[in-house]
PDB file of N, CA and C in Angstrom:
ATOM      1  N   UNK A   1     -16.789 -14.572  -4.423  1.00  0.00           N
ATOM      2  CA  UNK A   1     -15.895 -13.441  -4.354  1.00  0.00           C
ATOM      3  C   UNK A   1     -16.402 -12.413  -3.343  1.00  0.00           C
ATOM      4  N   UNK A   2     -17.501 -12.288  -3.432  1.00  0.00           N
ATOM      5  CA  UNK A   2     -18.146 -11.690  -2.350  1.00  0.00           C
ATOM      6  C   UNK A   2     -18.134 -11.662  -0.753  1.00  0.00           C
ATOM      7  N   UNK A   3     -18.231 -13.193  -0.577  1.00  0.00           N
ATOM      8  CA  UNK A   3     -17.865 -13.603   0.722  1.00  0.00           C
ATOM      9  C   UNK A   3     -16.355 -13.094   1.257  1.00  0.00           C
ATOM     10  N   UNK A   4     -15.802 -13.850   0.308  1.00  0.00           N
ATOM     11  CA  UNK A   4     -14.249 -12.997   0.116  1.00  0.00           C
ATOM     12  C   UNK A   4     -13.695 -11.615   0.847  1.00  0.00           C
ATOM     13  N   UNK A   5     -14.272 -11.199  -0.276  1.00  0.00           N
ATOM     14  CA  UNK A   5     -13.865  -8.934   0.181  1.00  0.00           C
ATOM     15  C   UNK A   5     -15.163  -8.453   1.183  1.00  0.00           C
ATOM     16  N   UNK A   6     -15.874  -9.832   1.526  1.00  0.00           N
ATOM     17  CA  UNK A   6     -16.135  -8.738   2.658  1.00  0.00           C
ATOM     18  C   UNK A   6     -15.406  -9.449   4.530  1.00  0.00           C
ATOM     19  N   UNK A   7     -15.191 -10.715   4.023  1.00  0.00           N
ATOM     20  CA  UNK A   7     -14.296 -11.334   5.505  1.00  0.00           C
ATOM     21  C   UNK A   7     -12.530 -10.022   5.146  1.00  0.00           C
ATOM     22  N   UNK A   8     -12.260 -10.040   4.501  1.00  0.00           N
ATOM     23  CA  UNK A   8     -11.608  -9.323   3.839  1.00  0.00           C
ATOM     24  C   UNK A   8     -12.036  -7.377   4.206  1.00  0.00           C
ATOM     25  N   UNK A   9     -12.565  -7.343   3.830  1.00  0.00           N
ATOM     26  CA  UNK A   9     -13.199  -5.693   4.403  1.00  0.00           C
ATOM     27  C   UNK A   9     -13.256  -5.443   6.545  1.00  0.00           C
ATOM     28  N   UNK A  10     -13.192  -6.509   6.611  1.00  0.00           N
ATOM     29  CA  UNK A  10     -13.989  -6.723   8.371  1.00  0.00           C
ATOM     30  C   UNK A  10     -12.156  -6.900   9.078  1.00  0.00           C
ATOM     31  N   UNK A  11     -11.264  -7.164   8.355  1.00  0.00           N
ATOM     32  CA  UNK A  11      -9.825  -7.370   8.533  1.00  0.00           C
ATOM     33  C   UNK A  11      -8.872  -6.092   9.094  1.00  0.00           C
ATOM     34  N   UNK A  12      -9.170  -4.983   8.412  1.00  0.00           N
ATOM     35  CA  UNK A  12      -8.716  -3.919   9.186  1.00  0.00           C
ATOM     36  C   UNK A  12      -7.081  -3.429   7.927  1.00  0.00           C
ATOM     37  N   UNK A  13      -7.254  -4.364   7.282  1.00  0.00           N
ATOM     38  CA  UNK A  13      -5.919  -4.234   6.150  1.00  0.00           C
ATOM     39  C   UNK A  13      -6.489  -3.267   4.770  1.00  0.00           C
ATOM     40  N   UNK A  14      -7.495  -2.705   4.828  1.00  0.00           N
ATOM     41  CA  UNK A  14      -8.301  -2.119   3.751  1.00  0.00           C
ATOM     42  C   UNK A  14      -8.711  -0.028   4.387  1.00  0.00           C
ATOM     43  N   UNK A  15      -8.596   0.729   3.548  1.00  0.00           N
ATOM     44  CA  UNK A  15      -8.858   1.914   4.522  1.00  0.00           C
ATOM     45  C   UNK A  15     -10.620   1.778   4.135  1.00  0.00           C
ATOM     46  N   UNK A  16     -10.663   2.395   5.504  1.00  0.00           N
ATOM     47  CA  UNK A  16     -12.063   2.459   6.007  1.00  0.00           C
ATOM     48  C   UNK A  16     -13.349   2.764   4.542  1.00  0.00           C
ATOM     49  N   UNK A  17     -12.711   3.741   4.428  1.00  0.00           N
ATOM     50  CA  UNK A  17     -13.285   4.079   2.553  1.00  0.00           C
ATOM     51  C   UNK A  17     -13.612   2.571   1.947  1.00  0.00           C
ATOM     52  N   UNK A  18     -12.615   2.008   1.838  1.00  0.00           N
ATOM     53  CA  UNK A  18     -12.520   1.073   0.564  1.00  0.00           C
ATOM     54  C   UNK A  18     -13.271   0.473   1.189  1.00  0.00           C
ATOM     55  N   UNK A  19     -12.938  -0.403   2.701  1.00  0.00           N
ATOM     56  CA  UNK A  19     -13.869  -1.675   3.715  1.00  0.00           C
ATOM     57  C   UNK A  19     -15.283  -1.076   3.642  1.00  0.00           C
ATOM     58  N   UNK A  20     -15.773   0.207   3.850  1.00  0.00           N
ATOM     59  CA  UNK A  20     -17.202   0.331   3.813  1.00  0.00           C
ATOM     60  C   UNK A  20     -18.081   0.981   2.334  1.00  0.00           C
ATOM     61  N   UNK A  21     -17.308   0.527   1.586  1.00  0.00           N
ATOM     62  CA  UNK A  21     -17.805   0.408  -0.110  1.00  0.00           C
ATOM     63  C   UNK A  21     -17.976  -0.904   0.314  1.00  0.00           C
ATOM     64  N   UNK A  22     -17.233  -2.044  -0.019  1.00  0.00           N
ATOM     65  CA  UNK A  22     -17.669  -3.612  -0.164  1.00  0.00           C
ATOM     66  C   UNK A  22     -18.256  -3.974   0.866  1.00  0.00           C
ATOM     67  N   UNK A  23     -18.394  -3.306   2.034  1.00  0.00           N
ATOM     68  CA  UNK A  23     -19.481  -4.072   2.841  1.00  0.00           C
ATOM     69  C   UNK A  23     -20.892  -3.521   2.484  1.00  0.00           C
ATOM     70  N   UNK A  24     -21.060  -2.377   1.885  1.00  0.00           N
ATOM     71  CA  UNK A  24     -22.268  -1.966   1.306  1.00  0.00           C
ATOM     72  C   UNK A  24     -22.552  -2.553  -0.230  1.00  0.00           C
ATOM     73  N   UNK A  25     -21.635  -3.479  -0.693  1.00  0.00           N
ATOM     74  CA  UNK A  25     -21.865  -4.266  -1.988  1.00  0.00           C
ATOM     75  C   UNK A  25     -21.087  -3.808  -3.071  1.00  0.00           C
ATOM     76  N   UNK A  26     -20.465  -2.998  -2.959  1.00  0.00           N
ATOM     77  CA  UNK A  26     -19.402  -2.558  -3.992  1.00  0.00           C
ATOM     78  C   UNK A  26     -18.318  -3.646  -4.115  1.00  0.00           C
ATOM     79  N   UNK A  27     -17.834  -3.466  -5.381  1.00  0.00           N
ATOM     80  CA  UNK A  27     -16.399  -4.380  -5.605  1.00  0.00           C
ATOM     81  C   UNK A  27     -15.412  -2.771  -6.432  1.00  0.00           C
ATOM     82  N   UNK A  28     -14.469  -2.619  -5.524  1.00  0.00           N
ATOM     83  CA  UNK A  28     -13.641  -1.527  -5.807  1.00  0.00           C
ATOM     84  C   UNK A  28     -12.066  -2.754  -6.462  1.00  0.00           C
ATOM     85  N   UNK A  29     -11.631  -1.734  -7.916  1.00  0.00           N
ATOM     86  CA  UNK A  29     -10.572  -2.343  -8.795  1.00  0.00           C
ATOM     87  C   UNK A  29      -9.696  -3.338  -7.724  1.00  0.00           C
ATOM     88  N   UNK A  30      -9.329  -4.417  -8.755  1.00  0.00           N
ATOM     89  CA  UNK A  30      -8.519  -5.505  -7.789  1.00  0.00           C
ATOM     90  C   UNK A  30      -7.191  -4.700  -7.320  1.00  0.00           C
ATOM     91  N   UNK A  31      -6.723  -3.944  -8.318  1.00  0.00           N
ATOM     92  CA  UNK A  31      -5.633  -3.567  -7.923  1.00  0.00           C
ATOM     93  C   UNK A  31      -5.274  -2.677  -7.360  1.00  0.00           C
ATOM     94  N   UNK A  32      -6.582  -2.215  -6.755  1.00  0.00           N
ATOM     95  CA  UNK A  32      -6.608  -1.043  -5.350  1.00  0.00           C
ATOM     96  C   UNK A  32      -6.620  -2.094  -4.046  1.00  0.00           C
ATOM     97  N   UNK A  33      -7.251  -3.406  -4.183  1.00  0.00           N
ATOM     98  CA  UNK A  33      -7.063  -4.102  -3.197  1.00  0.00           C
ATOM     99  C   UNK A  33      -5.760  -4.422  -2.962  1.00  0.00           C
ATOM    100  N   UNK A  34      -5.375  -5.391  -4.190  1.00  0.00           N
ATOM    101  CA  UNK A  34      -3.519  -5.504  -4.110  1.00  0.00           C
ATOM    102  C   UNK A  34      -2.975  -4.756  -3.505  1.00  0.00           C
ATOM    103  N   UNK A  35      -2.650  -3.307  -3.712  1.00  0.00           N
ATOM    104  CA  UNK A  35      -2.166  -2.591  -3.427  1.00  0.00           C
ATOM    105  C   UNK A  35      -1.958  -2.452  -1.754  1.00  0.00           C
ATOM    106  N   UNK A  36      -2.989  -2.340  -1.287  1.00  0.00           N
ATOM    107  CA  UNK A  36      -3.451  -2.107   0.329  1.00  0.00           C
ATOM    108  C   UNK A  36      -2.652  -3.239   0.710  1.00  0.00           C
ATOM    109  N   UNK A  37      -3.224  -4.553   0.072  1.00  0.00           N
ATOM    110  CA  UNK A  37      -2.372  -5.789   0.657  1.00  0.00           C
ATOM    111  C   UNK A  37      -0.864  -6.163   0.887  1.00  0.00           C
ATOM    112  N   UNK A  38      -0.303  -5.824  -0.409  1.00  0.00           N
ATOM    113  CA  UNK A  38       1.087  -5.587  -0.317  1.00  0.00           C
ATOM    114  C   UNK A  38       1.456  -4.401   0.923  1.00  0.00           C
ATOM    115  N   UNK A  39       1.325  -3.347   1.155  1.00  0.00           N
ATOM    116  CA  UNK A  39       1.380  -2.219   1.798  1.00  0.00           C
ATOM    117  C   UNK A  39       1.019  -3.065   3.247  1.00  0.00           C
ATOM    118  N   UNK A  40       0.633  -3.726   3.705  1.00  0.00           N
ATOM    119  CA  UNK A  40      -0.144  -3.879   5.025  1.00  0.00           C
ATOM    120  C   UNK A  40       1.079  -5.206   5.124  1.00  0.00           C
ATOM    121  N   UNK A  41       1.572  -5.967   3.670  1.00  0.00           N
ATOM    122  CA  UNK A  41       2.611  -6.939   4.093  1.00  0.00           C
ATOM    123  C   UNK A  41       4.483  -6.074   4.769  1.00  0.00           C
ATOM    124  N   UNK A  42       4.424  -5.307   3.582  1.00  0.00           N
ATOM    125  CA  UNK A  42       5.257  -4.160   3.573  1.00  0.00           C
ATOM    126  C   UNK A  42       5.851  -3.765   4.901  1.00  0.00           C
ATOM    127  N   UNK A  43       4.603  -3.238   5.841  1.00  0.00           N
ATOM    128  CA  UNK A  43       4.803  -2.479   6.750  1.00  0.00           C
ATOM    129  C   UNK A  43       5.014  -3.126   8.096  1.00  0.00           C
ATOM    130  N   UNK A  44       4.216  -4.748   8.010  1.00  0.00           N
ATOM    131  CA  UNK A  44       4.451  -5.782   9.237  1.00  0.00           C
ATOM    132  C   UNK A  44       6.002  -6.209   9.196  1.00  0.00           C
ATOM    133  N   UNK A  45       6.801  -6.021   8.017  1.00  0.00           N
ATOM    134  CA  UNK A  45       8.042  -6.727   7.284  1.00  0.00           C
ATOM    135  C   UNK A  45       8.722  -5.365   8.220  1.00  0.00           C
ATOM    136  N   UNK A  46       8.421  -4.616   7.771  1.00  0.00           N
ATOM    137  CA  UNK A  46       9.462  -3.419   8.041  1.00  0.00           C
ATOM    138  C   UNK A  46       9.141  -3.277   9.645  1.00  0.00           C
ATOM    139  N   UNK A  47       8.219  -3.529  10.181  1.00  0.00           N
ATOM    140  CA  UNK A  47       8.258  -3.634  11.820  1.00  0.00           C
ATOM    141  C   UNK A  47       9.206  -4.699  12.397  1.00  0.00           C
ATOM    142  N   UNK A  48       8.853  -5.470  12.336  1.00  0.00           N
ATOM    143  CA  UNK A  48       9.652  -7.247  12.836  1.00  0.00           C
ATOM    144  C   UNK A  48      10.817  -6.688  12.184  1.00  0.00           C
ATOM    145  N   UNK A  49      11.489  -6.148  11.198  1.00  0.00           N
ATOM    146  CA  UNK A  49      12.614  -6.092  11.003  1.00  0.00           C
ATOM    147  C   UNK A  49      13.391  -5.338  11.766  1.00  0.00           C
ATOM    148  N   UNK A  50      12.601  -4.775  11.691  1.00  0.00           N
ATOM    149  CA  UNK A  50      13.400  -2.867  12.503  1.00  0.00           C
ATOM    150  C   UNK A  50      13.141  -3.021  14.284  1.00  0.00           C
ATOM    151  N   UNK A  51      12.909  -4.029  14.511  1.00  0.00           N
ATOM    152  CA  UNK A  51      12.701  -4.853  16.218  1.00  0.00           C
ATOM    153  C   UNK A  51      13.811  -5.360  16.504  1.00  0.00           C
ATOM    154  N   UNK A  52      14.568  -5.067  17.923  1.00  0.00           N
ATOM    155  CA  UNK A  52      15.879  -5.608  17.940  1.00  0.00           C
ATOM    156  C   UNK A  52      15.611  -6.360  18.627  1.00  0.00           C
ATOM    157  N   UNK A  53      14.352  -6.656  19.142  1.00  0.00           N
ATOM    158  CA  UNK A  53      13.631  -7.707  20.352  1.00  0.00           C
ATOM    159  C   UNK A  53      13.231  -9.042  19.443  1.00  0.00           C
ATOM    160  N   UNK A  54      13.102  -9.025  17.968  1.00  0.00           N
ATOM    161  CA  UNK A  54      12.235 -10.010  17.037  1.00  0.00           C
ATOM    162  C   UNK A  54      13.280 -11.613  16.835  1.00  0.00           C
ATOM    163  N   UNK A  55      12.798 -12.485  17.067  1.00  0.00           N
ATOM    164  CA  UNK A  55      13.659 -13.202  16.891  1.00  0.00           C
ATOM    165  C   UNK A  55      14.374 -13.278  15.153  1.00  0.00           C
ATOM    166  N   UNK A  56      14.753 -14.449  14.950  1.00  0.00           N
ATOM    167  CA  UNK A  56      15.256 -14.729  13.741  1.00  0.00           C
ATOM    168  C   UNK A  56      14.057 -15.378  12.545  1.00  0.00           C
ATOM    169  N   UNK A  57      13.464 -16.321  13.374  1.00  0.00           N
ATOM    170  CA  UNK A  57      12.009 -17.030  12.879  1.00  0.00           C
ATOM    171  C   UNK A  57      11.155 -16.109  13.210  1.00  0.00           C
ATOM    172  N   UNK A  58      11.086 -15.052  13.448  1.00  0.00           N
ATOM    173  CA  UNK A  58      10.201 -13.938  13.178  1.00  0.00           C
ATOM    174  C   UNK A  58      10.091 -12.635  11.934  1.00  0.00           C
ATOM    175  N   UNK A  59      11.067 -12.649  12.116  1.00  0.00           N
ATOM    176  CA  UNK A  59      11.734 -12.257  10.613  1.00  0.00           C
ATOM    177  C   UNK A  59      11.877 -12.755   9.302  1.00  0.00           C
ATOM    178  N   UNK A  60      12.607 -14.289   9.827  1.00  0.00           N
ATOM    179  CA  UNK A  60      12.124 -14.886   8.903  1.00  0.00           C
ATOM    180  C   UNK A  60      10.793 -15.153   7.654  1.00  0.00           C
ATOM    181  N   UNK A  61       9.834 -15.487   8.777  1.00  0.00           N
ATOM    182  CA  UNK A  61       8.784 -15.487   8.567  1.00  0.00           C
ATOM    183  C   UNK A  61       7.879 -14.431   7.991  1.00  0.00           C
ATOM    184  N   UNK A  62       8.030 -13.192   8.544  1.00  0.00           N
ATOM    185  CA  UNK A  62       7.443 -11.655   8.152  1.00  0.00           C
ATOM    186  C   UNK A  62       8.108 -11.615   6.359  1.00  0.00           C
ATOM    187  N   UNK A  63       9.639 -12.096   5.841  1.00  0.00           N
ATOM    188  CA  UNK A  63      10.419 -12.212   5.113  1.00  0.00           C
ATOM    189  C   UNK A  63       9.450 -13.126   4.044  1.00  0.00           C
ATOM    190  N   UNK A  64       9.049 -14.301   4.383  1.00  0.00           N
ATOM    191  CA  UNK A  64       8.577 -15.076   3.398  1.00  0.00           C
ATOM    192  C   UNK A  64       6.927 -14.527   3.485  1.00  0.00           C
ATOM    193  N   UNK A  65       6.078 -13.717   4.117  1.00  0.00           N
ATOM    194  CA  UNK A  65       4.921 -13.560   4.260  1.00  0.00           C
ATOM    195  C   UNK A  65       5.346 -12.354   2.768  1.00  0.00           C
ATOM    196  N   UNK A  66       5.867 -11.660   2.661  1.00  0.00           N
ATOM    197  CA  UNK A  66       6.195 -10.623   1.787  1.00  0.00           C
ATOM    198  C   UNK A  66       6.508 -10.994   0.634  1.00  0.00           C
ATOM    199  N   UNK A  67       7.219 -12.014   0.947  1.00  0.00           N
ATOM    200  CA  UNK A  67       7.730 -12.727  -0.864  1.00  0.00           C
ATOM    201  C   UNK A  67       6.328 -13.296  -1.150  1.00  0.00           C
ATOM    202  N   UNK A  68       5.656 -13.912  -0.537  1.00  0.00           N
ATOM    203  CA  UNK A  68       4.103 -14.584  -0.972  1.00  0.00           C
ATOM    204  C   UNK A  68       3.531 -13.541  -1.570  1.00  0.00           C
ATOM    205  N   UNK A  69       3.044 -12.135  -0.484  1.00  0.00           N
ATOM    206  CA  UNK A  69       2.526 -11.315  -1.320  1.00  0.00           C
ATOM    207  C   UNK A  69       3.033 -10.793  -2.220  1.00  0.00           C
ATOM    208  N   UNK A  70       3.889 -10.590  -2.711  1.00  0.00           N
ATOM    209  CA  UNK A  70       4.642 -10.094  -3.971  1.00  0.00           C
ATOM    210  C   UNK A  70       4.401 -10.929  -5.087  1.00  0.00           C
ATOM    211  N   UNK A  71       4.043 -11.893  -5.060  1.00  0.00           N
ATOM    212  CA  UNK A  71       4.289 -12.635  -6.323  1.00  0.00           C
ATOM    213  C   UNK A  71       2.665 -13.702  -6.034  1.00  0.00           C
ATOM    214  N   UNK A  72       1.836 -13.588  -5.363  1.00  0.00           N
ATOM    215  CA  UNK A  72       0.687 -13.584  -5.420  1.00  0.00           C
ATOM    216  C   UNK A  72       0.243 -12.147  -5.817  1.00  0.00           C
ATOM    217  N   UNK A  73       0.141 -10.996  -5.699  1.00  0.00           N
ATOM    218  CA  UNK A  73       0.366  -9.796  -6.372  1.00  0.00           C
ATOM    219  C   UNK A  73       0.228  -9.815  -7.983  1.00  0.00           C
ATOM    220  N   UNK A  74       1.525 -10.442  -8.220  1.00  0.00           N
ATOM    221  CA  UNK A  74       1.892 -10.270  -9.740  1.00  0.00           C
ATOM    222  C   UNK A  74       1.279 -11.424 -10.299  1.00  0.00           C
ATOM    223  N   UNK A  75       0.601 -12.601  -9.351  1.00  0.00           N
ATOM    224  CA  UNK A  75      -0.326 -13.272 -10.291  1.00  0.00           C
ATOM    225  C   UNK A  75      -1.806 -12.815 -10.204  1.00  0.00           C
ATOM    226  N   UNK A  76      -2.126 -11.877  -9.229  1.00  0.00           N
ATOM    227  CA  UNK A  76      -3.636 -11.427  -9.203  1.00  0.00           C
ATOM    228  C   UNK A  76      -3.515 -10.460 -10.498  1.00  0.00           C
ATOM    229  N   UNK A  77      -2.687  -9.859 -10.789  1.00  0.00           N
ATOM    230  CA  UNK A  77      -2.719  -8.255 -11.333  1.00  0.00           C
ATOM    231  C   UNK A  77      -2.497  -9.112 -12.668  1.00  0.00           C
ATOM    232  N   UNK A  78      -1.719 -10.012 -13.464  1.00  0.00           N
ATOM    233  CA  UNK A  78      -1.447 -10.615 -14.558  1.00  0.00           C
ATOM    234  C   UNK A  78      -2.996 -11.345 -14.758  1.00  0.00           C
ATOM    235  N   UNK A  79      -3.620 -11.831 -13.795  1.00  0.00           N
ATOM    236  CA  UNK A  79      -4.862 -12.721 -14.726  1.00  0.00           C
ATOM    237  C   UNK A  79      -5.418 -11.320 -14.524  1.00  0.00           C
ATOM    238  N   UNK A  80      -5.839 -10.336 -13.761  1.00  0.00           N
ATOM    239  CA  UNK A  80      -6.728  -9.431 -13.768  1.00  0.00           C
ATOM    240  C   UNK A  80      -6.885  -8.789 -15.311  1.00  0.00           C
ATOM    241  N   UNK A  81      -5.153  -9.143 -15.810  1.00  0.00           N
ATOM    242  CA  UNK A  81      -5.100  -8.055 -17.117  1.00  0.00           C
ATOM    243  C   UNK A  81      -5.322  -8.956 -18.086  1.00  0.00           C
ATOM    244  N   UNK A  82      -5.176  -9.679 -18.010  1.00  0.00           N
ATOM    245  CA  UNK A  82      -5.410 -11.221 -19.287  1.00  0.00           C
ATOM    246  C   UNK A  82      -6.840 -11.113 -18.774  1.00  0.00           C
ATOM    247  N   UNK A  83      -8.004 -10.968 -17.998  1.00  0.00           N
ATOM    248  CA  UNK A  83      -9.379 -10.939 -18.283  1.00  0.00           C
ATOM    249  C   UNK A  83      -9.474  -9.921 -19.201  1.00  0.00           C
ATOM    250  N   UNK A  84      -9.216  -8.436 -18.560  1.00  0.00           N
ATOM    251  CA  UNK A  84      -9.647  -7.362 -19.383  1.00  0.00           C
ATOM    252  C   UNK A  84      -9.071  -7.383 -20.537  1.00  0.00           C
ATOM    253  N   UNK A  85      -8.295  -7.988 -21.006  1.00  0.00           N
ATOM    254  CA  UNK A  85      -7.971  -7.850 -22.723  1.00  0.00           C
ATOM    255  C   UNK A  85      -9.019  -8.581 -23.009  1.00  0.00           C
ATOM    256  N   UNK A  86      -9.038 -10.130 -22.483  1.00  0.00           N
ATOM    257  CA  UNK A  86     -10.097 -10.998 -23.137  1.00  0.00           C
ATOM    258  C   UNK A  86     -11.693 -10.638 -23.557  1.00  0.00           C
ATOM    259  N   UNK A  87     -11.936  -9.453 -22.359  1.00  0.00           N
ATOM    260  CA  UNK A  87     -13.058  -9.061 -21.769  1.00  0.00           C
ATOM    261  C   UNK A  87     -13.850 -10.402 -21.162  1.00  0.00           C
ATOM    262  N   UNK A  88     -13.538 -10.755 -20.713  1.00  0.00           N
ATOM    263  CA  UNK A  88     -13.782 -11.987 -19.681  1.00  0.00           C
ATOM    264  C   UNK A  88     -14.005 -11.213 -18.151  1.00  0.00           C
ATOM    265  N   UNK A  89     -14.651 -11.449 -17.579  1.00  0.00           N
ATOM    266  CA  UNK A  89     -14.998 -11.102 -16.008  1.00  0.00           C
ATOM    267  C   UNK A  89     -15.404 -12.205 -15.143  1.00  0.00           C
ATOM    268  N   UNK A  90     -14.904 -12.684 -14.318  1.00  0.00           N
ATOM    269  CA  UNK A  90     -15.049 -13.547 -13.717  1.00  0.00           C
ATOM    270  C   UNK A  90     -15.924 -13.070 -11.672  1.00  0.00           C
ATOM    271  N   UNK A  91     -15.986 -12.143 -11.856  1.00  0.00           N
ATOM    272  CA  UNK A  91     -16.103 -11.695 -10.351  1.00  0.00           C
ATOM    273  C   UNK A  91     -18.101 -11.468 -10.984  1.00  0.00           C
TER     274      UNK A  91
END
């Protein structure tokens, strides 16, 4: 997991705050990461869209990159919460 959030931290999709906590060894809540992630899908979606230059398979594509994160999202944040009831930690 480690390896993870920090190829992940070095990405530029994280604010500087959060990227230089986990590169100094911190693990900040998953669902502050989610969050950033969706937001960074969000905003590439709403560019390519709002482009009158973007093709169709560009859009497309920005279109299904967003539905992934959305519902990879709602399966990070659902096991995140099924650990903490369990008190299970896996990271």
């Amino acid at each position: 997991m480690k390896n993870i959030l920090g190829q992940l931290a070095r990405t530029g999709l994280l604010p500087d705050d959060q990227a230089t906590a986990i590169l100094a060894g911190g693990t900040p809540p998953v669902e502050e990461i989610v969050l950033h992630l969706v937001i960074a899908a969000w905003d590439g979606y709403a560019v390519l869209t709002g482009d009158p230059q973007s093709s169709k398979q560009e859009r497309c594509i920005a279109h299904s990159v967003l539905a992934a994160t959305f519902l990879s999202a709602m399966a990070t944040l659902g096991e995140a919460e099924a650990q903490r009831r369990s008190g299970v930690r896996t990271t």
